[in-house]
Structures are given as C-alpha cells and as structure tokens.
N, C-alpha and C. Protein backbone atom coordinates (compact mmCIF):
# COMPACT_ATOMS: atom_id res chain seq x y z
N UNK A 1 -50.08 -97.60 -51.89
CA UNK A 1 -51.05 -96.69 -51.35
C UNK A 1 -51.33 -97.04 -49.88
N UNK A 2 -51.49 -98.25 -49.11
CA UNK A 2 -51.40 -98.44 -47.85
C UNK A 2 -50.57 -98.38 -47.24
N UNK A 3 -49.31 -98.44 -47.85
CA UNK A 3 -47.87 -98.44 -47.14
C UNK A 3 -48.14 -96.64 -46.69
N UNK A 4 -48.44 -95.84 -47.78
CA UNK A 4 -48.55 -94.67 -47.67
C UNK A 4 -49.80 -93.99 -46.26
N UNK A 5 -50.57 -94.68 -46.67
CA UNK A 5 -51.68 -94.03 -45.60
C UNK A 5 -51.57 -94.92 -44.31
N UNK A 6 -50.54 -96.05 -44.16
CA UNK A 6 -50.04 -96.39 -42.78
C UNK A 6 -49.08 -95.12 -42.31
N UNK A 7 -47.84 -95.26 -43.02
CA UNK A 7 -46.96 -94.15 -42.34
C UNK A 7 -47.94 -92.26 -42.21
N UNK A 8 -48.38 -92.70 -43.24
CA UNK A 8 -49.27 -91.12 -42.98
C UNK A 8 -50.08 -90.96 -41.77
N UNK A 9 -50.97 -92.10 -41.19
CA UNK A 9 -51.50 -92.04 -40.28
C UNK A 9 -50.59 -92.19 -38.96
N UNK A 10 -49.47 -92.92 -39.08
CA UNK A 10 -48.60 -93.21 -37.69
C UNK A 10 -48.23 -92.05 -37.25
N UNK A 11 -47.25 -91.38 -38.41
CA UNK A 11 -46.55 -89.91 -38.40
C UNK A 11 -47.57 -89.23 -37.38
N UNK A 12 -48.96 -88.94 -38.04
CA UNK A 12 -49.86 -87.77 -37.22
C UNK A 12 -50.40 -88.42 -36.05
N UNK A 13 -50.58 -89.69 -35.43
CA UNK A 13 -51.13 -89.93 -34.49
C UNK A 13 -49.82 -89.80 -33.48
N UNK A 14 -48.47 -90.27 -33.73
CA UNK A 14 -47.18 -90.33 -32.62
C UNK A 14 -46.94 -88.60 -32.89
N UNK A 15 -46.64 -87.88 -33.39
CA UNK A 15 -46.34 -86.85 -33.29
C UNK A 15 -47.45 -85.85 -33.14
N UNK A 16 -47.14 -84.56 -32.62
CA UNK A 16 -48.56 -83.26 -32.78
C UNK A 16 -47.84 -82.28 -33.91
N UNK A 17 -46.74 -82.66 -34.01
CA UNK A 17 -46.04 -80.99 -34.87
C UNK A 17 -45.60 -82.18 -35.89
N UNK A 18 -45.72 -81.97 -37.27
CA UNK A 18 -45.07 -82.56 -38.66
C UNK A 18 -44.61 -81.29 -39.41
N UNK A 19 -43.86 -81.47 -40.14
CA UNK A 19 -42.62 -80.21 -40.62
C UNK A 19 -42.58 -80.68 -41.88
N UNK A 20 -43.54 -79.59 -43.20
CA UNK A 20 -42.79 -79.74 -44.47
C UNK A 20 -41.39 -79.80 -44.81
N UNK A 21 -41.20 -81.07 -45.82
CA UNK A 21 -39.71 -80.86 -45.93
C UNK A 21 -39.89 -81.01 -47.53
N UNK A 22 -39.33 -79.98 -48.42
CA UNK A 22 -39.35 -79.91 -49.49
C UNK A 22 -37.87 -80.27 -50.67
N UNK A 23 -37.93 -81.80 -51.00
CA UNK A 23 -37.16 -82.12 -51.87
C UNK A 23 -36.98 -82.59 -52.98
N UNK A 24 -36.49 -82.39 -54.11
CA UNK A 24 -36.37 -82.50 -55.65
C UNK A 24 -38.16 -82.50 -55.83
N UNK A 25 -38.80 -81.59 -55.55
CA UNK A 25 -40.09 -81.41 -55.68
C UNK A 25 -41.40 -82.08 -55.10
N UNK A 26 -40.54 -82.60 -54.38
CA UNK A 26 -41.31 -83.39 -53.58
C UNK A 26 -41.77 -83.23 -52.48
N UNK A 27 -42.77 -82.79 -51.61
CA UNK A 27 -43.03 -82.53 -50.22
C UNK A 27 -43.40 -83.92 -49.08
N UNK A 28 -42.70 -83.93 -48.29
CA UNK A 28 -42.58 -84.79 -47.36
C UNK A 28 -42.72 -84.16 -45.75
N UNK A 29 -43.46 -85.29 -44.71
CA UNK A 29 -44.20 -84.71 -43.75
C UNK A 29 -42.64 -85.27 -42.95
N UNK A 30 -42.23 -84.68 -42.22
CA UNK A 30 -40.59 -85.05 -41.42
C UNK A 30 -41.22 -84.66 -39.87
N UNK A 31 -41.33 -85.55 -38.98
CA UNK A 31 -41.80 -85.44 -37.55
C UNK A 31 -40.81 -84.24 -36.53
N UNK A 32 -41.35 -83.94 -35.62
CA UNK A 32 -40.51 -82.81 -34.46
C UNK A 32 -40.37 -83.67 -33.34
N UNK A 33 -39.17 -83.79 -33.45
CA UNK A 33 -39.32 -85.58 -32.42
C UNK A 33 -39.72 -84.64 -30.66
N UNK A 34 -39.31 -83.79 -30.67
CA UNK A 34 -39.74 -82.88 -29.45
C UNK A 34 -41.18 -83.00 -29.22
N UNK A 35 -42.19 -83.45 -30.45
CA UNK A 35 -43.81 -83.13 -30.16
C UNK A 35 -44.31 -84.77 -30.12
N UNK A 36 -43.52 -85.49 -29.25
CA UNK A 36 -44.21 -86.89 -29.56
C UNK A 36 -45.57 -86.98 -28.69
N UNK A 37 -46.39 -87.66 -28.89
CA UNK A 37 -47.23 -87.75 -28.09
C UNK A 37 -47.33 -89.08 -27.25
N UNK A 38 -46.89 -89.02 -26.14
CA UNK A 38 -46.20 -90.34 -24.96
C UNK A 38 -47.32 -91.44 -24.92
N UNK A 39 -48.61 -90.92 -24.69
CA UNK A 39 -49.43 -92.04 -24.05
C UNK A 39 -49.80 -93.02 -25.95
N UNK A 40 -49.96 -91.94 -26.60
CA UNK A 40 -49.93 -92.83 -28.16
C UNK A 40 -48.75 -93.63 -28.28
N UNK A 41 -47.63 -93.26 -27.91
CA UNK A 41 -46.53 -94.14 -28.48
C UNK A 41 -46.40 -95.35 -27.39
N UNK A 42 -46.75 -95.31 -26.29
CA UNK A 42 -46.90 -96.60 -25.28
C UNK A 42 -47.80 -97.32 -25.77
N UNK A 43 -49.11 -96.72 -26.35
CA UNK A 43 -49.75 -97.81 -26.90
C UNK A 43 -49.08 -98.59 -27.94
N UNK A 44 -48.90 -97.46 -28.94
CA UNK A 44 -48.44 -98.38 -29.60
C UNK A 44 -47.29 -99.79 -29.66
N UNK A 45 -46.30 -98.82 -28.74
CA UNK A 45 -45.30 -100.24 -28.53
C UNK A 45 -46.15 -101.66 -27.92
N UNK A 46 -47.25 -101.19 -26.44
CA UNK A 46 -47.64 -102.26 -26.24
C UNK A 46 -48.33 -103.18 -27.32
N UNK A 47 -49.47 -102.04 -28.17
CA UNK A 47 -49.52 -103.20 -29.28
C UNK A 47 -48.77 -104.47 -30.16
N UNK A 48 -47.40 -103.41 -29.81
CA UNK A 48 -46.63 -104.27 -31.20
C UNK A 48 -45.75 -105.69 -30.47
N UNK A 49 -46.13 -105.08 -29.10
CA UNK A 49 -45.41 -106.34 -28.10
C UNK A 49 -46.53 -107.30 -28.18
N UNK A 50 -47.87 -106.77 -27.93
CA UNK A 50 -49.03 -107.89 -27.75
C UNK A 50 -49.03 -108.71 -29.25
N UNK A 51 -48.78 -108.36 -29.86
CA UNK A 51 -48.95 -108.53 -31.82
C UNK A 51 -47.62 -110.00 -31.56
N UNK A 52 -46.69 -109.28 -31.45
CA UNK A 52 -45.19 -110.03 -32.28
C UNK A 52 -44.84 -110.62 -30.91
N UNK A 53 -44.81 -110.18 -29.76
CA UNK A 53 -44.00 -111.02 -28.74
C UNK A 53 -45.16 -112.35 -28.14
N UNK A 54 -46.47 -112.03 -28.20
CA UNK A 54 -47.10 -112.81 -27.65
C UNK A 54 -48.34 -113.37 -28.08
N UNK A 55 -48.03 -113.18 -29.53
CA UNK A 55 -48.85 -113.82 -30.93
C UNK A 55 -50.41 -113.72 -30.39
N UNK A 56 -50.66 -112.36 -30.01
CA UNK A 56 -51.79 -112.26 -29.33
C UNK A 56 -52.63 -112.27 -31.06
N UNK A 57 -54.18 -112.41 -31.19
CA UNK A 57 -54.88 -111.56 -32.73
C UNK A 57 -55.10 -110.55 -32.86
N UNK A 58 -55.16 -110.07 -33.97
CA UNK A 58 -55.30 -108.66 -34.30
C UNK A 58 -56.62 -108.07 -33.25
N UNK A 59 -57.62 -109.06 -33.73
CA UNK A 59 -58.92 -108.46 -33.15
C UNK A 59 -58.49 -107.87 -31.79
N UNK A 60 -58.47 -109.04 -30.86
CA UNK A 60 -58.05 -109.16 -29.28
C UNK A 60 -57.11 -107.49 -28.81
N UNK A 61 -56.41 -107.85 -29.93
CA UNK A 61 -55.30 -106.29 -29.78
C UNK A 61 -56.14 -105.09 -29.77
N UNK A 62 -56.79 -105.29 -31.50
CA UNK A 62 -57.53 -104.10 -31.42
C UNK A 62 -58.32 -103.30 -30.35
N UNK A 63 -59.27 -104.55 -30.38
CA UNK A 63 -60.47 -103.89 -29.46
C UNK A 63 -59.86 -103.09 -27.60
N UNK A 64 -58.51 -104.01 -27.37
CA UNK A 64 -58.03 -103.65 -25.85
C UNK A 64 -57.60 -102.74 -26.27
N UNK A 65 -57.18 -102.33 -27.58
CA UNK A 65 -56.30 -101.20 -27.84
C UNK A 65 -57.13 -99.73 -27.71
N UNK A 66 -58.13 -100.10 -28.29
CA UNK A 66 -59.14 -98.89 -28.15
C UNK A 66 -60.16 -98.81 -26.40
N UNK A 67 -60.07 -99.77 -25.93
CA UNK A 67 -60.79 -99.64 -24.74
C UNK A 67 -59.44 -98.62 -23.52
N UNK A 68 -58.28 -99.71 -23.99
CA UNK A 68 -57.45 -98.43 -23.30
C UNK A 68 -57.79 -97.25 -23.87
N UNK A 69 -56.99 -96.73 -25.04
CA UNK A 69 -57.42 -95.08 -25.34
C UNK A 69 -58.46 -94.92 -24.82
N UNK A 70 -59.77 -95.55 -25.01
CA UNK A 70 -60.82 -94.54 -24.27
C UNK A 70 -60.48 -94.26 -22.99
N UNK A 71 -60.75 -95.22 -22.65
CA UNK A 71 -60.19 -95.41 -20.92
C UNK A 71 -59.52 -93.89 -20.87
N UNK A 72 -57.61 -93.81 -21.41
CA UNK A 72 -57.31 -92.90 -21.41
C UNK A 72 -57.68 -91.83 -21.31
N UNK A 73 -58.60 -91.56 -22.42
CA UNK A 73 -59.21 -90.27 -22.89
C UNK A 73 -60.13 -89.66 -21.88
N UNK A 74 -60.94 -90.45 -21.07
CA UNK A 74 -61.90 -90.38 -20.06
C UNK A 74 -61.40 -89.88 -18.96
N UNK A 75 -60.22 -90.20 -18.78
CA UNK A 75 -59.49 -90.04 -17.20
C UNK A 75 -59.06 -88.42 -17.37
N UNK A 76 -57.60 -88.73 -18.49
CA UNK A 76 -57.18 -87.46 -18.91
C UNK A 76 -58.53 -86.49 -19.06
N UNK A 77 -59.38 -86.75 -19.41
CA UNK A 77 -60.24 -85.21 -20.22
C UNK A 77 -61.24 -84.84 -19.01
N UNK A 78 -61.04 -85.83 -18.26
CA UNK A 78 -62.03 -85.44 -16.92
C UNK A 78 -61.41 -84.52 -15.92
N UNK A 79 -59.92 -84.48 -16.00
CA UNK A 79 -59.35 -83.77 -14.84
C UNK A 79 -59.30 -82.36 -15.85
C-alpha cells in the first residue's frame, strides 16, 4: 500500500497529463512524458542527490525541499 501511494503520488506530482491504460482489467495511470513538470523533477533529482550522494537526513532534505518549492511558487506566481 505505500509502495502504491509513493508511485501514485510521484506519477501526479512529475507529470500534469496521466493516461488511463486499461489491461486484463486492470486500470493503470501511464504518464505523457510530453507533460513533465521541469521545476518538480529538478527537485526531485536534487533531493535524491542530497539523500544518496551526500548522506544528507531526511529532515534537512525535507524541510530545504519545501522552502525551495515555496520559494519557487512565490517567484513563479508573482510574475
């Protein structure tokens, strides 16, 4: 169930467009690699560099992680 609501949440935060894909009855969310969303996916890589390349803590990550996005969000939504 977390494995699930990790990729569920990654899928919709890196992408804006997700595409039913319907197999052996099963519905699955399949990304539009055309709709990525750039400044999410830089974060994220930087996270995963701050995480694994430079054994930074979760916390430390977190919290810079969200002060950027805001940051982001502030700049972008102001212009």
């Amino acid at each position: 169930m977390i494995l699930n609501l990790a990729v569920w949440f990654g899928l919709h935060v890196l992408f804006v467009r997700i595409v039913p894909m319907h197999f052996l009855g099963a519905s699955v969310g399949v990304p539009v690699l055309s709709s990525v969303d750039v400044p999410s996916l830089v974060l994220a890589i930087a996270a995963a560099v701050a995480i694994f390349r430079f054994k930074m803590g979760m916390i430390s990550v977190l919290l810079a992680s969200a002060f950027a996005g805001m940051t982001y969000y502030l700049i972008v939504g102001s212009i």
